[in-house]
N, C-alpha and C. Protein backbone atom coordinates (compact mmCIF):
# COMPACT_ATOMS: atom_id res chain seq x y z
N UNK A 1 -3.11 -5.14 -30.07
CA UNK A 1 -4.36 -5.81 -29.79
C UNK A 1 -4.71 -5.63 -28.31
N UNK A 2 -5.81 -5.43 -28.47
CA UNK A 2 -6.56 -5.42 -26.53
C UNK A 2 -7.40 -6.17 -26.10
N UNK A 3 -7.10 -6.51 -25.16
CA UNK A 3 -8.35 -8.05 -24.00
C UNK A 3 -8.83 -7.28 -23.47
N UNK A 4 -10.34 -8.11 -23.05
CA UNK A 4 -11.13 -7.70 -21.67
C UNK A 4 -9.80 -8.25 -20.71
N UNK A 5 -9.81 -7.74 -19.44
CA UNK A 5 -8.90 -8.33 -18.46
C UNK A 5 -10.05 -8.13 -17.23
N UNK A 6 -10.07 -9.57 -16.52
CA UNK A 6 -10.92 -9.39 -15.46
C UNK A 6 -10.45 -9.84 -14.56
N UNK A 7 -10.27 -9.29 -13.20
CA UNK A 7 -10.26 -9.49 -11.83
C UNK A 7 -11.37 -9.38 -10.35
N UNK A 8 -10.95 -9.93 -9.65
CA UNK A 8 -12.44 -9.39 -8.71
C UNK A 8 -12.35 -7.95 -8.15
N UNK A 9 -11.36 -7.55 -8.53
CA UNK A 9 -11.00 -5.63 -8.56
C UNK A 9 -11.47 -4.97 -9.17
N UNK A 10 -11.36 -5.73 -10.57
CA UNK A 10 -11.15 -4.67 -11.77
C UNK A 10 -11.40 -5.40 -12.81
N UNK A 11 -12.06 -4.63 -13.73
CA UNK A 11 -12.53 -5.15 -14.81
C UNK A 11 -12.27 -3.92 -16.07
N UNK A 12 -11.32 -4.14 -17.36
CA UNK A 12 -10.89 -2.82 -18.10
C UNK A 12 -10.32 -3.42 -19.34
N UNK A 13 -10.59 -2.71 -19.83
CA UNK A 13 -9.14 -3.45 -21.28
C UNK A 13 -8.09 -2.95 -21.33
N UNK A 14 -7.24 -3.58 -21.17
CA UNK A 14 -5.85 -3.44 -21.19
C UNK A 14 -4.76 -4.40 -22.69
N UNK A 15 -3.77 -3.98 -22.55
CA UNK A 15 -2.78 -4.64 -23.68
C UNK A 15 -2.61 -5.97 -23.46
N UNK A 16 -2.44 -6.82 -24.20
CA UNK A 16 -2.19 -8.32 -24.02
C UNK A 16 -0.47 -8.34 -23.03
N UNK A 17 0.32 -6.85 -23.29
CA UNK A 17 1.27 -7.39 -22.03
C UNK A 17 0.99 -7.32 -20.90
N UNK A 18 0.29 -6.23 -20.50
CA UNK A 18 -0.44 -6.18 -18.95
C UNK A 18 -0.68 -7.09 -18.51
N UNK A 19 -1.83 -8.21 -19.26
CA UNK A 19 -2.38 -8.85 -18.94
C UNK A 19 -1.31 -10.09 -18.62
N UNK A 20 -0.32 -10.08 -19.23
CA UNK A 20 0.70 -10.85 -19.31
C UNK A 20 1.76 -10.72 -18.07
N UNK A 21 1.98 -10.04 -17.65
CA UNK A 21 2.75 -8.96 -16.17
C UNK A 21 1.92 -9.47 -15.31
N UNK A 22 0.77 -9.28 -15.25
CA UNK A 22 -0.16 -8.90 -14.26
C UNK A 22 -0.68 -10.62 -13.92
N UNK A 23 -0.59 -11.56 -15.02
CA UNK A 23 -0.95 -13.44 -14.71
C UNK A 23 0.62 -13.66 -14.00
N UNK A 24 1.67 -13.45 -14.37
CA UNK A 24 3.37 -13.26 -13.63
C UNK A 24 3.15 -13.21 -12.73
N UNK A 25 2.92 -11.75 -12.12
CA UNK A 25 2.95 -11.12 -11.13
C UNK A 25 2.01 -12.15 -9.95
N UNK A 26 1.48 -12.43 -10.26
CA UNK A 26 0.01 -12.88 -9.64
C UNK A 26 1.22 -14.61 -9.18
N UNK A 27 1.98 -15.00 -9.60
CA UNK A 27 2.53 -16.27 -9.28
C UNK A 27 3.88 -15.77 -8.23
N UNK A 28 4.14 -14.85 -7.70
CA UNK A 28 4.96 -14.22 -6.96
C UNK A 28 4.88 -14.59 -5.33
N UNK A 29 5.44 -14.99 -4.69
CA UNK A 29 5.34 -14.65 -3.22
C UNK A 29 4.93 -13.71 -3.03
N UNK A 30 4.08 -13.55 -1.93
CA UNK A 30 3.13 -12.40 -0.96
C UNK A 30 3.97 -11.74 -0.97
N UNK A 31 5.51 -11.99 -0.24
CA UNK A 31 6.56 -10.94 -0.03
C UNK A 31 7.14 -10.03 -1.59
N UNK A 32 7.27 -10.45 -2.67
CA UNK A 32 7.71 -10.45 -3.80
C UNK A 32 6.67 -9.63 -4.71
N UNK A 33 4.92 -10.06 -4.35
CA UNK A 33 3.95 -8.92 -5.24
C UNK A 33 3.88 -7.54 -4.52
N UNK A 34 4.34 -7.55 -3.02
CA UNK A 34 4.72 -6.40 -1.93
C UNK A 34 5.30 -5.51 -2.10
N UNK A 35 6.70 -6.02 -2.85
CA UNK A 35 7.59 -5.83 -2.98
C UNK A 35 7.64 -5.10 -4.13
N UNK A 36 6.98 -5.51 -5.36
CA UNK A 36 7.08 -5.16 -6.51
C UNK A 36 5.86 -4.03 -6.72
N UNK A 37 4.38 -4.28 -6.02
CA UNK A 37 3.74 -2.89 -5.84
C UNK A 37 4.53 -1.80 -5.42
N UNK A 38 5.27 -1.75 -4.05
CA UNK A 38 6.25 -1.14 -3.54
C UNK A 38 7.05 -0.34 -4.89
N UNK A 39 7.58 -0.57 -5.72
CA UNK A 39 8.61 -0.36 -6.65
C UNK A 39 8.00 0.48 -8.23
N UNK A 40 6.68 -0.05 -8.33
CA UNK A 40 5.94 0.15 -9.17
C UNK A 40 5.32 1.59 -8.39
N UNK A 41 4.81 1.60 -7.36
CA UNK A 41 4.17 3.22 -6.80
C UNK A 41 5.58 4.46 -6.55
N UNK A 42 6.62 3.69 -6.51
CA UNK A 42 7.96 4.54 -6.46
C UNK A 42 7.72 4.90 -7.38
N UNK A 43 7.90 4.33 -8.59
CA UNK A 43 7.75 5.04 -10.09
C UNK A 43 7.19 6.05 -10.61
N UNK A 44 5.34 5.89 -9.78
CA UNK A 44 4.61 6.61 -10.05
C UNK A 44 5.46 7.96 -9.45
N UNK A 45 5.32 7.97 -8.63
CA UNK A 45 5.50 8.39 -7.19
C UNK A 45 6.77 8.58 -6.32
N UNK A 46 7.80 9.89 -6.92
CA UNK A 46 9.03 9.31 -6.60
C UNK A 46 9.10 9.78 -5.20
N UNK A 47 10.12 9.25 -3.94
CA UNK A 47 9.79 9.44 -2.60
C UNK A 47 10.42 11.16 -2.89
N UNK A 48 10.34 11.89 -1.79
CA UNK A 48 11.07 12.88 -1.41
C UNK A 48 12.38 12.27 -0.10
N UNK A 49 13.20 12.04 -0.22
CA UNK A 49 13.97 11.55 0.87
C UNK A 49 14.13 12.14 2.41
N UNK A 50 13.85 13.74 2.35
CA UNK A 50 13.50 14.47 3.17
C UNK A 50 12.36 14.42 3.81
N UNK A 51 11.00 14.19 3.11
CA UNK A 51 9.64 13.81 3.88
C UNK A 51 10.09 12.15 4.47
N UNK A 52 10.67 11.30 3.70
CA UNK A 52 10.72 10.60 4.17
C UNK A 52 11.18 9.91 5.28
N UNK A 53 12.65 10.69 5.51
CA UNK A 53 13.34 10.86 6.70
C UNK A 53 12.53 11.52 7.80
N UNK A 54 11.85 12.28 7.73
CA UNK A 54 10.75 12.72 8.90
C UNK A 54 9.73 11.89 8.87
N UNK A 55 8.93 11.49 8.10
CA UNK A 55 7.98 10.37 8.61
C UNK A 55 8.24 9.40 9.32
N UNK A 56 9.75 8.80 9.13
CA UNK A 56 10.46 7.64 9.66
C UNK A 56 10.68 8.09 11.10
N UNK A 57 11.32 9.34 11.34
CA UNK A 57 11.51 10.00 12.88
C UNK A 57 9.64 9.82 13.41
N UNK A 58 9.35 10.06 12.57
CA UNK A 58 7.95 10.40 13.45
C UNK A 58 7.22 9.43 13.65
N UNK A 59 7.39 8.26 13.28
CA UNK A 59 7.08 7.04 13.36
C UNK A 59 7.61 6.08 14.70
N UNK A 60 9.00 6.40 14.84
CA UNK A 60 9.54 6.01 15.43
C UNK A 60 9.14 6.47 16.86
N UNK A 61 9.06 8.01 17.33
CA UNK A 61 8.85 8.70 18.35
C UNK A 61 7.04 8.26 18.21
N UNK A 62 6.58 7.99 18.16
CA UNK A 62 5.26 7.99 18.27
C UNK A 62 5.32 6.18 18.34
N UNK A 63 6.02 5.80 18.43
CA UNK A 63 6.29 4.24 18.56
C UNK A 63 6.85 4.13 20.14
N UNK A 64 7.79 5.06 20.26
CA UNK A 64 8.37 5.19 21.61
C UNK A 64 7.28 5.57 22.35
N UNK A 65 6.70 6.25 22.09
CA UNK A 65 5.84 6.99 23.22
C UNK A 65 4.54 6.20 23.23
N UNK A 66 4.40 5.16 22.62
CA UNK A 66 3.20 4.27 22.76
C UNK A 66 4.14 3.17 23.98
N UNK A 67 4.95 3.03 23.37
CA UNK A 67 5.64 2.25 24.52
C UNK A 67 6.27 2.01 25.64
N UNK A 68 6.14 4.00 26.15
CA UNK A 68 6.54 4.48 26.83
C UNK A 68 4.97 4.62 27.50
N UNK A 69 3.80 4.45 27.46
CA UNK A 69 2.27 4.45 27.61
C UNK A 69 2.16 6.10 27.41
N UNK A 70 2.54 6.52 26.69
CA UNK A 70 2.03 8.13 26.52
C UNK A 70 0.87 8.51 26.09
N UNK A 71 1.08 7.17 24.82
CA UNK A 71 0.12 7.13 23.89
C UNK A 71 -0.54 6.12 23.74
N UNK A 72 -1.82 6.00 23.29
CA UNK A 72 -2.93 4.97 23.14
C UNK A 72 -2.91 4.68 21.92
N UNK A 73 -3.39 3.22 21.60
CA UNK A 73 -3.97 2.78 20.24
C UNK A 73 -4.83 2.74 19.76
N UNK A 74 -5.89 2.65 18.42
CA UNK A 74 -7.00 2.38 18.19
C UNK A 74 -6.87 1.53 17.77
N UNK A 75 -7.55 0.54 17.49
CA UNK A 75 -7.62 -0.55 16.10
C UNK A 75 -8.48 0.11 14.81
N UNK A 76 -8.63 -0.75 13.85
CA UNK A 76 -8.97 -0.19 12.57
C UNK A 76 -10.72 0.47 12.59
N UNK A 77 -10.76 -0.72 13.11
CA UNK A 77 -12.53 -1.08 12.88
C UNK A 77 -12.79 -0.39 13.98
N UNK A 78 -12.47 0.59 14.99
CA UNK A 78 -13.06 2.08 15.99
C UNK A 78 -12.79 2.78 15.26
N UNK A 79 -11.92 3.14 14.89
CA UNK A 79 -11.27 4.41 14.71
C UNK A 79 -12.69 4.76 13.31
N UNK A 80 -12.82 3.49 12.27
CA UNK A 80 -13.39 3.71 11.39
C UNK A 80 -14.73 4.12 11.33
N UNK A 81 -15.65 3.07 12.83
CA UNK A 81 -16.96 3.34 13.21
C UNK A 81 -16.64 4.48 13.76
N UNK A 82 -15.49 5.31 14.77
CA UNK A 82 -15.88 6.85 15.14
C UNK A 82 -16.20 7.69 13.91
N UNK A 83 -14.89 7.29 12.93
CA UNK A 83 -15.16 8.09 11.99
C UNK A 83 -16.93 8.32 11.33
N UNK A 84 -16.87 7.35 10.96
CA UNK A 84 -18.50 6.89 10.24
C UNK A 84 -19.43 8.12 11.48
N UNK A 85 -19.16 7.53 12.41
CA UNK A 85 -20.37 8.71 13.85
C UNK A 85 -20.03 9.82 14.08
N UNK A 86 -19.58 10.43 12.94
CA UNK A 86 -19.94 11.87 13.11
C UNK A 86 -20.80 12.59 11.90
């Protein structure tokens, strides 16, 4: 059997367990629905451990070097209006 399932996201029919997971899920700590998106896009999405180990280096060095003043920051909302002005 299938429900309408509505959110202020999303609106679709899905299985009565989804919908069932997804009212659960929704009673979770912030840290815990984080956590469990986290685990659920692994799935999709399995890591490469090798990209991942370099993103982490490169994260890190580009962390140093902001803090080292090498490097500058943007915030969200410039970076987004530069984007938008071109």
């Amino acid at each position: 059997m299938r429900e309408h399932y509505k959110n202020e996201n999303m609106e679709t029919n899905v299985s009565d367990r989804f919908a069932t997971i997804a009212q659960e899920a929704r009673k979770l700590a912030p840290e815990e629905r984080a956590q469990l998106v986290d685990d659920l896009m692994e799935s999709l999405h399995p890591g490469d451990e090798r990209l991942d180990a370099l993103m982490l280096t490169e994260a890190k060095d580009r962390l140093a070097a902001i803090e080292r003043g090498e490097m500058g920051t943007t915030d969200v909302a410039s970076a987004i209006a530069r984007i938008r002005a071109k």
